[in-house]
Protein backbone atom coordinates (compact mmCIF):
# COMPACT_ATOMS: atom_id res chain seq x y z
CA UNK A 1 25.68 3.72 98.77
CA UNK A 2 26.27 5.76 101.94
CA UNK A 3 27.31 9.38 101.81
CA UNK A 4 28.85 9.26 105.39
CA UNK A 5 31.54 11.07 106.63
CA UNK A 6 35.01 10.14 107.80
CA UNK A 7 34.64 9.63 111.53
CA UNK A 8 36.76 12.69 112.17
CA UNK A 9 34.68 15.19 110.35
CA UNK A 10 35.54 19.14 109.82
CA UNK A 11 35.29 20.78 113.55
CA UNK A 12 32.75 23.76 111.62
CA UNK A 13 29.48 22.79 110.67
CA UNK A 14 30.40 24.84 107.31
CA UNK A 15 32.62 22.11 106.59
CA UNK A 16 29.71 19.49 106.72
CA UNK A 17 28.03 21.52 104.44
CA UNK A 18 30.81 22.00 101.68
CA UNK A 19 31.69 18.18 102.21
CA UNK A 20 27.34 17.41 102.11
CA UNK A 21 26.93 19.55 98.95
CA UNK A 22 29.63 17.58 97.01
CA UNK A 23 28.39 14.24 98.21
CA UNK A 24 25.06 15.92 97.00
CA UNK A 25 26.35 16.86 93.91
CA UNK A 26 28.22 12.82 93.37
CA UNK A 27 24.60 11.62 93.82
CA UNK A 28 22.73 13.49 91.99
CA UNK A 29 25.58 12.80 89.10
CA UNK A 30 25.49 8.94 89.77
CA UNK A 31 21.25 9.33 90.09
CA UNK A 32 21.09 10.97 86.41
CA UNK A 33 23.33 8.54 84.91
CA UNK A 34 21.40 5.82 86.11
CA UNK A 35 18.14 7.60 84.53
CA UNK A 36 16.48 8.02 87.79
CA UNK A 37 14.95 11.36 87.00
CA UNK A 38 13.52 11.92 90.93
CA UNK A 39 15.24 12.75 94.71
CA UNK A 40 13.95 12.94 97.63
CA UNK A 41 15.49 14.01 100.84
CA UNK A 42 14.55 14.60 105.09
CA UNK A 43 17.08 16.80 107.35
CA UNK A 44 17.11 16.13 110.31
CA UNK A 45 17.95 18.08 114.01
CA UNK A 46 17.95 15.87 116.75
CA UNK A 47 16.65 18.20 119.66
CA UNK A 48 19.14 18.49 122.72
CA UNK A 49 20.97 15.81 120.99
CA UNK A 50 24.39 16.51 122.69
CA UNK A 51 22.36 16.64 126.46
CA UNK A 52 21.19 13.12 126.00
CA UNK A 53 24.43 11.15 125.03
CA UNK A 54 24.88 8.24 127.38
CA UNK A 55 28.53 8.26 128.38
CA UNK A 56 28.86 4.71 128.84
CA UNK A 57 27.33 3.92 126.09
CA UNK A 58 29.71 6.20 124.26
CA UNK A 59 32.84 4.60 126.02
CA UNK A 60 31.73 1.24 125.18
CA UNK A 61 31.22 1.99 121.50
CA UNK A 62 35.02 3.81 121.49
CA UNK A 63 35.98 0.29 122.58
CA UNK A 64 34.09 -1.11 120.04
CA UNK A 65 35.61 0.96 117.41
CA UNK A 66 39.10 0.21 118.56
CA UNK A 67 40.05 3.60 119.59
CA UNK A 68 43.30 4.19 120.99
CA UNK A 69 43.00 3.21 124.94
CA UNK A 70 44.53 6.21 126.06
CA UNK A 71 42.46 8.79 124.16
CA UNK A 72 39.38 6.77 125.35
CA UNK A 73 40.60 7.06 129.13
CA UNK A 74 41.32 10.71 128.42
CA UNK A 75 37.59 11.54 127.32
CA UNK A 76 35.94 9.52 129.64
CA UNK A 77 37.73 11.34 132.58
CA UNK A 78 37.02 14.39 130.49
CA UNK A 79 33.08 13.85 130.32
CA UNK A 80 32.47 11.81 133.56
CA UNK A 81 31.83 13.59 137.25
CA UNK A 82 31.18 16.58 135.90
CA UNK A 83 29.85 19.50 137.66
CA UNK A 84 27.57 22.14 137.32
CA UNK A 85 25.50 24.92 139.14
CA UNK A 86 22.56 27.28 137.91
CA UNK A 87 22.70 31.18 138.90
CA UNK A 88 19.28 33.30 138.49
CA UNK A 89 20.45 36.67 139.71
CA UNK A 90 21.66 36.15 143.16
CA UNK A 91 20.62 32.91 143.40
CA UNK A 92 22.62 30.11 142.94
CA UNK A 93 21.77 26.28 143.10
CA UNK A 94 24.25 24.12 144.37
CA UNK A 95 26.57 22.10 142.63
CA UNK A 96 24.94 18.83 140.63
CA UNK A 97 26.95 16.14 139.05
CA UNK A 98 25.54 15.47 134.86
CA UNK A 99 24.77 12.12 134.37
CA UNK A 100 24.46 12.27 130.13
CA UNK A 101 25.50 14.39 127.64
CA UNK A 102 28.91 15.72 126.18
CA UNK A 103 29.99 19.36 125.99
CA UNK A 104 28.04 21.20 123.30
CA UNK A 105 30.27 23.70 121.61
CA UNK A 106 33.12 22.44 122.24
CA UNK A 107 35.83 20.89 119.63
CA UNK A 108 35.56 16.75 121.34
CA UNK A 109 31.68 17.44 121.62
CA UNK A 110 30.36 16.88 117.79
CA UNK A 111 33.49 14.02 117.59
CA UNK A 112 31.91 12.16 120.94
CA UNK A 113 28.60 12.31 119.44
CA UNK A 114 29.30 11.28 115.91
CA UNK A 115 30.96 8.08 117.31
CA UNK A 116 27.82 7.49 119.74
CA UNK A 117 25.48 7.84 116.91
CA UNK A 118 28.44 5.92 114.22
CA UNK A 119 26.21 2.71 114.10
CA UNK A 120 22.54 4.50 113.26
CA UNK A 121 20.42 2.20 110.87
CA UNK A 122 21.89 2.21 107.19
CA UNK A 123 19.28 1.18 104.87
CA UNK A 124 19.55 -0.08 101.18
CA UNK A 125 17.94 2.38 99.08
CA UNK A 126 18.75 5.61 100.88
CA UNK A 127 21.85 7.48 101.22
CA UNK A 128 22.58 8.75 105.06
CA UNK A 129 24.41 11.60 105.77
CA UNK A 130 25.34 12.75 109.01
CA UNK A 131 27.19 15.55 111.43
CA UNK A 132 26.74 16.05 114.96
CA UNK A 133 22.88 16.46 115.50
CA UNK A 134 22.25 17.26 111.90
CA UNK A 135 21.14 14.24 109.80
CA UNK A 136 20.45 13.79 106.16
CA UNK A 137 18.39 10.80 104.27
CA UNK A 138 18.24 10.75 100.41
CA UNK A 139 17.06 8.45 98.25
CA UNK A 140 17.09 8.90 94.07
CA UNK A 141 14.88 7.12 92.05
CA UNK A 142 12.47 6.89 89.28
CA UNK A 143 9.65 8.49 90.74
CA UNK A 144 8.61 10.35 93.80
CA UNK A 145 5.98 7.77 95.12
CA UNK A 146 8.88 4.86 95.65
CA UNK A 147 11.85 7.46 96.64
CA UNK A 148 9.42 9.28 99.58
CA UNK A 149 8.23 5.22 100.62
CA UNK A 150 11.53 4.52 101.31
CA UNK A 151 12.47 7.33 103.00
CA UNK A 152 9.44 6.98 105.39
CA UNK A 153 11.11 3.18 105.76
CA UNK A 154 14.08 4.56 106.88
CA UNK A 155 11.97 7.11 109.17
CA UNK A 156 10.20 4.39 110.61
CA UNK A 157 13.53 2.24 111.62
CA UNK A 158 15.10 5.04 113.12
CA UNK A 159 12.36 5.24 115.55
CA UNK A 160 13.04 1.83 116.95
């Protein structure tokens, strides 16, 4: 059972939540009624997450997912070439081109990096939930030892 979101979530992360607290609420219902008395759970924030999103990568998997050609030319031209320049005081660098990453804080920035991340490791006896940077695993059960073994399974295959 996944908890995932649509691929267009809310734009505010107070949307995730609201949406995250009723798919909370659906599996904790389901867990009870299948007399699994126990939950366990592991959030998530993937550290400069947006910074590190390979734009190719993230073009390829738009393809993949069959999204419209034209909005897929639009945000590549949108995140490629950028440029960018540092100012300390008077100082100023001079202008660099980014290589990764999609605009943090923007609206297109949590979209770009839910569809890079769309294909992270589901795994049979734990519910993923996910927004932007911010990741949820949950796993009901019968008893604490089995739910937190699993969720370290799922730990362990996201790190590969």
């Amino acid at each position: 059972m996944s908890i995932g979101l649509p691929l267009w979530p809310v734009f505010d992360q107070c949307g995730w939540w609201s949406l995250e607290v009723l798919g909370l609420n659906g599996l904790l219902s389901s867990a009870s009624a299948r007399n699994h008395a126990d939950m366990a759970a592991v959030f998530i924030d993937i550290a400069k997450a947006f910074d590190r999103v390979w734009i190719d990568g993230l073009i390829y998997k738009m393809h993949k997912l069959e999204i419209p050609i034209q909005l897929t030319l639009l945000i590549q031209s949108y995140l490629k070439n950028r440029k960018f320049t540092v100012r300390v005081e008077k100082e100023q660098s001079t202008f660099r081109t980014t290589e990764a990453g999609v605009v943090e804080g923007s609206r297109l920035g949590p979209h770009c990096f839910n569809i890079f991340i769309n294909d992270i490791c589901q795994m049979p006896n734990t519910q993923l939930a996910l927004f932007a940077d911010d990741t949820a695993i949950m796993c009901t059960g019968p008893d604490r030892t089995s739910n937190v073994t699993n969720l370290n399974k799922h730990l362990a295959e996201l790190e590969h």
